[in-house]
C-alpha atoms as a PDB file:
ATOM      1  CA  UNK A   1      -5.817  13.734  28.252  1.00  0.00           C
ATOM      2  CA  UNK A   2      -3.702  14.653  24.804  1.00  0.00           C
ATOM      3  CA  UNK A   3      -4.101  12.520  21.777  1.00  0.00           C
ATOM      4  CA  UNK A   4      -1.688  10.144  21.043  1.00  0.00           C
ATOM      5  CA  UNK A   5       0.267  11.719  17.926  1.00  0.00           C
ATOM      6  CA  UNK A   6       0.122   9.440  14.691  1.00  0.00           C
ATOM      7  CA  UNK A   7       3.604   8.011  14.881  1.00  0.00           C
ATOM      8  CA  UNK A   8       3.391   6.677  10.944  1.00  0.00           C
ATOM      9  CA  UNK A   9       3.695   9.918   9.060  1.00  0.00           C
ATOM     10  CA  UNK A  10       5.565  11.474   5.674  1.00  0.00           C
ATOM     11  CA  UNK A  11       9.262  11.648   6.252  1.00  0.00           C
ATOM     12  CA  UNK A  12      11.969  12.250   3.742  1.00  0.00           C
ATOM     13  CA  UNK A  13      13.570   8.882   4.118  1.00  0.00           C
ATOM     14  CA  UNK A  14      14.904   7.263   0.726  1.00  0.00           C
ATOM     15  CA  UNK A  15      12.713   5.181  -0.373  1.00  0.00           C
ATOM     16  CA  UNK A  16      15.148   3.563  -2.675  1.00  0.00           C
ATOM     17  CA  UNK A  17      17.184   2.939  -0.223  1.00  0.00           C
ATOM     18  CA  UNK A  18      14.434   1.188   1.676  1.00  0.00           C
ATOM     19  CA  UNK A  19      13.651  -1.304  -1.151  1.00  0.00           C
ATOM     20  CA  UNK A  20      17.496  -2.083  -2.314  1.00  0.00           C
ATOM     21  CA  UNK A  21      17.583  -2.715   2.086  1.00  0.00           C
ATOM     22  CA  UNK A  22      15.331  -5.746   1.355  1.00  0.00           C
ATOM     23  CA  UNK A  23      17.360  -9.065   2.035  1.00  0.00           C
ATOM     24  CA  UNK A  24      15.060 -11.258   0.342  1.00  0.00           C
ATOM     25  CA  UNK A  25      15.447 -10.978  -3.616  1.00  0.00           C
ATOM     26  CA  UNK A  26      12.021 -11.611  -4.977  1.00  0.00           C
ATOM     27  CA  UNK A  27      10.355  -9.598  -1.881  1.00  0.00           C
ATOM     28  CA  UNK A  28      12.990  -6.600  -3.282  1.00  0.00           C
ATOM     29  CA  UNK A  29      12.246  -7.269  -7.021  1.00  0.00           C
ATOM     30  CA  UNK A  30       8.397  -7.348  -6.118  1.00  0.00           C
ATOM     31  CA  UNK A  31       8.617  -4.082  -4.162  1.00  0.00           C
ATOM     32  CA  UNK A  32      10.008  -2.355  -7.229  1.00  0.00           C
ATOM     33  CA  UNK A  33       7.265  -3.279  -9.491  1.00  0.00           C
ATOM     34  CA  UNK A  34       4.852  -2.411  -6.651  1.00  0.00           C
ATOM     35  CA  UNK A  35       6.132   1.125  -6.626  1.00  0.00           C
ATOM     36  CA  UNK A  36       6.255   1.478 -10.531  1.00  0.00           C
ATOM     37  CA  UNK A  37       2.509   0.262 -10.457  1.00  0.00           C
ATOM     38  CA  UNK A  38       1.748   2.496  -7.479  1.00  0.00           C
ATOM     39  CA  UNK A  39       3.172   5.533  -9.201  1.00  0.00           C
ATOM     40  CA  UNK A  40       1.508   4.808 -12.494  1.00  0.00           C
ATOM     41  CA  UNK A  41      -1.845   4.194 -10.572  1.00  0.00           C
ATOM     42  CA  UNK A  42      -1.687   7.968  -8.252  1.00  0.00           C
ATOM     43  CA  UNK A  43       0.607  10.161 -11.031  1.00  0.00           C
ATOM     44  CA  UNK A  44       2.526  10.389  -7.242  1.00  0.00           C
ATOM     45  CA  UNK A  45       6.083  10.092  -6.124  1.00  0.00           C
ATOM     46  CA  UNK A  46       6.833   7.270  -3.446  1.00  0.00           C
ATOM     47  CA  UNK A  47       7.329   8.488  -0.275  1.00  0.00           C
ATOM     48  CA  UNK A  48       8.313   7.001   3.196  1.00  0.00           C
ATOM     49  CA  UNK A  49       5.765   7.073   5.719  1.00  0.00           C
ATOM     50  CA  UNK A  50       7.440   5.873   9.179  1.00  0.00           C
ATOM     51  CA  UNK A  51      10.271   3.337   8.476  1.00  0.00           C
ATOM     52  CA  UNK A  52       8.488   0.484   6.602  1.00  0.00           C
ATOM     53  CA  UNK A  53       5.882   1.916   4.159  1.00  0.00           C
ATOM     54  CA  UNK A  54       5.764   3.090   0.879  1.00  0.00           C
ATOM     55  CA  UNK A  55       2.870   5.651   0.176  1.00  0.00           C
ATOM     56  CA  UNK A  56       2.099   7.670  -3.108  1.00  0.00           C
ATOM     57  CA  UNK A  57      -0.347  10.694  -3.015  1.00  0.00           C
ATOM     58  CA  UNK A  58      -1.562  12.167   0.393  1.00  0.00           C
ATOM     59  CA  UNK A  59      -5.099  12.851   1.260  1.00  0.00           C
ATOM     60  CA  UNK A  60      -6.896  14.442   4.730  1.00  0.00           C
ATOM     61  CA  UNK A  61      -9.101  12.012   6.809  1.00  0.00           C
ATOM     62  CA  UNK A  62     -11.585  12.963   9.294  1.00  0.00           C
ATOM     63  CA  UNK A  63     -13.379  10.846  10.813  1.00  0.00           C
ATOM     64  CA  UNK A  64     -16.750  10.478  12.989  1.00  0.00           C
ATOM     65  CA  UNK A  65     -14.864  10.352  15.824  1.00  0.00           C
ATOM     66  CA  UNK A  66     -13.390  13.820  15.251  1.00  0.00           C
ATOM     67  CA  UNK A  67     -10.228  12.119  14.539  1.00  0.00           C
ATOM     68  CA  UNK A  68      -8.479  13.740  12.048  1.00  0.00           C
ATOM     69  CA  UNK A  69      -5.131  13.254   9.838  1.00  0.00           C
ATOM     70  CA  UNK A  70      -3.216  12.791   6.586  1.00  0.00           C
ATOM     71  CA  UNK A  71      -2.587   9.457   5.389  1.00  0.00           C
ATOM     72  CA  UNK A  72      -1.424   8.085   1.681  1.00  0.00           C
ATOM     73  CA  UNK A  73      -3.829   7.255  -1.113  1.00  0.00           C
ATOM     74  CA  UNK A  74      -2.438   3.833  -1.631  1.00  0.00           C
ATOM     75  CA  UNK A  75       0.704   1.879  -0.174  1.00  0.00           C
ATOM     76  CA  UNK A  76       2.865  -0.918   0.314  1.00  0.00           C
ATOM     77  CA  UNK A  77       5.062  -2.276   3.278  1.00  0.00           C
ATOM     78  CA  UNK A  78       7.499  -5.334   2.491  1.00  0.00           C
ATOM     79  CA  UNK A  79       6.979  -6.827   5.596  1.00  0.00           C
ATOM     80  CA  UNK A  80       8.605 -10.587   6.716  1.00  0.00           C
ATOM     81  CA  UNK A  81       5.508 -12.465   5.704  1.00  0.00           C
ATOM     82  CA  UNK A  82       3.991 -11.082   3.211  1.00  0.00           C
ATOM     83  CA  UNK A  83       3.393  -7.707   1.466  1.00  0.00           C
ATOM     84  CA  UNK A  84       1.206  -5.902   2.302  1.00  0.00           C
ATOM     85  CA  UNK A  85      -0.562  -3.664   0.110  1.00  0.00           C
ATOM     86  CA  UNK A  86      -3.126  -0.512   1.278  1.00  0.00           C
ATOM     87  CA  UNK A  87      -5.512  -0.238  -1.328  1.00  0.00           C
ATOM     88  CA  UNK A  88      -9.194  -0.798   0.041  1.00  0.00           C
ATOM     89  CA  UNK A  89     -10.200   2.852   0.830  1.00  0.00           C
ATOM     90  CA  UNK A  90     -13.300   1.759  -0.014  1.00  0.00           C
ATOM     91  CA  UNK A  91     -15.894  -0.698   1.389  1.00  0.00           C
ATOM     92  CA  UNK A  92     -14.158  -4.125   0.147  1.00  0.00           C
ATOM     93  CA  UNK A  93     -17.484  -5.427  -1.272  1.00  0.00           C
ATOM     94  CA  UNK A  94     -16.781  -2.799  -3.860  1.00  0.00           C
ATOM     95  CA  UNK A  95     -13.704  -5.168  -5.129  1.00  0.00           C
ATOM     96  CA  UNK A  96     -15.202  -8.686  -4.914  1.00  0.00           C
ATOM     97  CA  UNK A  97     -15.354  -9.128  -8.807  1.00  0.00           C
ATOM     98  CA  UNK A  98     -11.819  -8.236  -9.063  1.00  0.00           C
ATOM     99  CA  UNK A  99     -10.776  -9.773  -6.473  1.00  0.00           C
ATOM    100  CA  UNK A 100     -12.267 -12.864  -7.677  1.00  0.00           C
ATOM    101  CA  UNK A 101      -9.830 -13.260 -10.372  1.00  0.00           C
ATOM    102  CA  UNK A 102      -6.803 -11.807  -8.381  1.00  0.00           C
ATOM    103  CA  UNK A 103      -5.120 -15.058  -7.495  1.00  0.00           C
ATOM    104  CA  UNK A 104      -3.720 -15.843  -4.376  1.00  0.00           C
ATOM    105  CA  UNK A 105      -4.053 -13.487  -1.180  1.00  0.00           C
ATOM    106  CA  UNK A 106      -5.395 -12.859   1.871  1.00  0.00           C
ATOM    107  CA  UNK A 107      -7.182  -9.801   3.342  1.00  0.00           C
ATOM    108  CA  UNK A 108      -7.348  -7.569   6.170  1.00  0.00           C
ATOM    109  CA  UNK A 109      -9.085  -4.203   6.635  1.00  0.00           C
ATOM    110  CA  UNK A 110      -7.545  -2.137   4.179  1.00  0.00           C
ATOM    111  CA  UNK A 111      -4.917  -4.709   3.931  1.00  0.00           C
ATOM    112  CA  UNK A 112      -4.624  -7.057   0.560  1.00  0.00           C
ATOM    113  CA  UNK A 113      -1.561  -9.363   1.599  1.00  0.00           C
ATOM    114  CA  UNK A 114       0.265 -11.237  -0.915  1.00  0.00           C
ATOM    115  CA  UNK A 115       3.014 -13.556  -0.820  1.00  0.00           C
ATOM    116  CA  UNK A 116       4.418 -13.066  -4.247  1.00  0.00           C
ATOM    117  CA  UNK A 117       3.548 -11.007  -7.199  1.00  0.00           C
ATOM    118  CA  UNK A 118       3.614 -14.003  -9.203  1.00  0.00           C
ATOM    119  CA  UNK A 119       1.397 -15.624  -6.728  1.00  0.00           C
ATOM    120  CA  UNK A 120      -1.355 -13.126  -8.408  1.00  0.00           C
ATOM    121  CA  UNK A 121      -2.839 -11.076 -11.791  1.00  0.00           C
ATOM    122  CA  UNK A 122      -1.088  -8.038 -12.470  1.00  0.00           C
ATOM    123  CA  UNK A 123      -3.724  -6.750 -14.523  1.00  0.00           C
ATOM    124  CA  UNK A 124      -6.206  -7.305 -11.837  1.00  0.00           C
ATOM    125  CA  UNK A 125      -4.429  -5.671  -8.881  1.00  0.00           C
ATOM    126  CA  UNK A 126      -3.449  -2.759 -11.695  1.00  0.00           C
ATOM    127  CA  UNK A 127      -7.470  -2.532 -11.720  1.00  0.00           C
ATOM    128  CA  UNK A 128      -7.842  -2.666  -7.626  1.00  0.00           C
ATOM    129  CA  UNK A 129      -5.083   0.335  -7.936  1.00  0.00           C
ATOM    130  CA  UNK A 130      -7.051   2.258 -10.443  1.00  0.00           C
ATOM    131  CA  UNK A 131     -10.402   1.780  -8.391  1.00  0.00           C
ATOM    132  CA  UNK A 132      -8.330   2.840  -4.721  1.00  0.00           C
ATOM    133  CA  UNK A 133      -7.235   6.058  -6.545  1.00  0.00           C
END
């Protein structure tokens, strides 16, 4: 039985394009900070991966399972809800004191979802971006 091929991968879609796509203004305005504190965090270029997420850097997984491929360092999607940020490449106990002082968010794994970036500390999640790189 073949693998089932990764469907979210690099592509050379326009990433400004994708943000300035964003109906909702403060979602759009948010999403532009994101990537200026993304790119300040990795030293990396945004880049699409798929149609709806922002990466910056690249890096090889393997895993136990065998399963191998190449994912982003750390990310963002701008999705209806709530944005969602990829940033815990690490266990998330690892962030608890930060996130203690964050603000408001939820979690998922990997995931740190946020409504708002003035719903949170930007000097805190600058700190959870440092760590994830």
């Amino acid at each position: 039985m073949a693998k089932a091929e990764l469907k979210t991968k690099v592509n050379s879609g326009d990433v400004a394009a994708f943000i300035n796509a964003i109906e909702d203004n403060v979602k759009r305005e948010d999403s532009k900070i994101i990537v200026e504190l993304m790119q300040q965090a990795t030293g990396d270029k945004p880049k699409m991966w798929g149609t709806s997420i922002v990466g910056f850097g690249n890096q090889h997984l393997k895993y136990a399972s065998g399963r191998e491929l190449d994912w982003f360092i750390i990310g963002f999607s701008p999705r209806k809800q709530t944005l969602t940020l990829y940033v815990f490449n690490r266990p998330e106990q690892e962030y608890s004191t930060l996130l203690s002082t964050l603000g408001k968010y939820k979690t998922g794994k990997g995931c740190l979802y946020v409504n708002k970036l003035s719903d949170i500390n930007i000097d805190v999640l600058k700190e959870i971006l440092k760590k994830s790189v």
